[in-house]
C-alpha atoms as a PDB file:
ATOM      1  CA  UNK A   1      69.065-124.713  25.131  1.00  0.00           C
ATOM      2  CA  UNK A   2      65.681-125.932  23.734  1.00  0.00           C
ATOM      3  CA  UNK A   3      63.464-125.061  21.456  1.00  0.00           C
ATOM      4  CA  UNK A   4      60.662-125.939  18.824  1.00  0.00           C
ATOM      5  CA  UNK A   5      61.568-126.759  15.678  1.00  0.00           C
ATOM      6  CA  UNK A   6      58.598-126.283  12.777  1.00  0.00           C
ATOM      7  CA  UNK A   7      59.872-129.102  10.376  1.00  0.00           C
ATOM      8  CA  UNK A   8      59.906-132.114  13.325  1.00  0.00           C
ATOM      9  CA  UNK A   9      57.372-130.866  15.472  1.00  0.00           C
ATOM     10  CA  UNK A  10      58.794-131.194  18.798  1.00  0.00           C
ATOM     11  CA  UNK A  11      61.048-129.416  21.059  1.00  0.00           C
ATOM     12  CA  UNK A  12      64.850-130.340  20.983  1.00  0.00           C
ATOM     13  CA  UNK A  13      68.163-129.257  21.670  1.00  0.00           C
ATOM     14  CA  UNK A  14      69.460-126.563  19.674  1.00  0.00           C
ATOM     15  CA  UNK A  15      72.887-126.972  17.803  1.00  0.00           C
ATOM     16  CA  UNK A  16      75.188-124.271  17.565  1.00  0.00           C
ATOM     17  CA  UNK A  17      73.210-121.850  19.320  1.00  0.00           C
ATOM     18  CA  UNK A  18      73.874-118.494  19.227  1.00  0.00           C
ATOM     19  CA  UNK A  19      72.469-115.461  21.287  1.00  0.00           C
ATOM     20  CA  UNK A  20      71.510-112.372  18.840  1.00  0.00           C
ATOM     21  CA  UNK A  21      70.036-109.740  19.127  1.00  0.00           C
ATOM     22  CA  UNK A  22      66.235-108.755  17.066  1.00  0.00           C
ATOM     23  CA  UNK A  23      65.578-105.698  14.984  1.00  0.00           C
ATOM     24  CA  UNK A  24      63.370-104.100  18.065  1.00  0.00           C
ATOM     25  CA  UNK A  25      65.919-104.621  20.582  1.00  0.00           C
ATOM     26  CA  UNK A  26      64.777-107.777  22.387  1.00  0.00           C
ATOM     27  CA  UNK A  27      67.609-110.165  22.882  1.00  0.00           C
ATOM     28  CA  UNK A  28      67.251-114.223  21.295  1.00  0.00           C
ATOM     29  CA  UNK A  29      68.797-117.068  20.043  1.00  0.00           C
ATOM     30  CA  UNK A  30      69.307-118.417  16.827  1.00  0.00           C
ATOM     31  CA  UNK A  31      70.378-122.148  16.496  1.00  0.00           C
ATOM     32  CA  UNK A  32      70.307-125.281  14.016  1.00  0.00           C
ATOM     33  CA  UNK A  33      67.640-128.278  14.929  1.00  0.00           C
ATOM     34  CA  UNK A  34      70.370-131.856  15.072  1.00  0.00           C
ATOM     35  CA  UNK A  35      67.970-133.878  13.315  1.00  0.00           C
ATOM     36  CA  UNK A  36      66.417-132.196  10.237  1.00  0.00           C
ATOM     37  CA  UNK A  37      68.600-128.942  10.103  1.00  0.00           C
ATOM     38  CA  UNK A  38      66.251-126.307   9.825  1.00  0.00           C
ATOM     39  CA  UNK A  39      67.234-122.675  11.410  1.00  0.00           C
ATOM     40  CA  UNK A  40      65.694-122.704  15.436  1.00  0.00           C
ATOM     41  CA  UNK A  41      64.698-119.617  16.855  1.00  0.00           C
ATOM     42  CA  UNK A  42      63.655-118.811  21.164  1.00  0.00           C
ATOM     43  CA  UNK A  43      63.356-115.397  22.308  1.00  0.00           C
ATOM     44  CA  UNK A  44      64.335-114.167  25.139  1.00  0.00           C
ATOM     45  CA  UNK A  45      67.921-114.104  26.980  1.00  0.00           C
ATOM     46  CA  UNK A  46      70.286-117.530  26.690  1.00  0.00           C
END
């Protein structure tokens, strides 16, 4: 799954993506950017 990462500024593959679930309910994914390492974040459902 894609998604933006801040610290590159461009959309890439997520690494080790993993759906979870926010504080209001609302279902996401939580990953690792492949070429910098910074924590990725898309909501919505995987």
């Amino acid at each position: 799954m894609q998604a933006y990462c801040v610290k590159c500024r461009t959309k890439r593959e997520m690494k080790d993506a993993r759906p979870i679930t926010m504080k209001n309910g609302r279902p996401a994914t939580q990953g690792v950017c492949p070429n910098c390492g910074t924590k990725m974040f898309r909501i919505g459902k995987a």
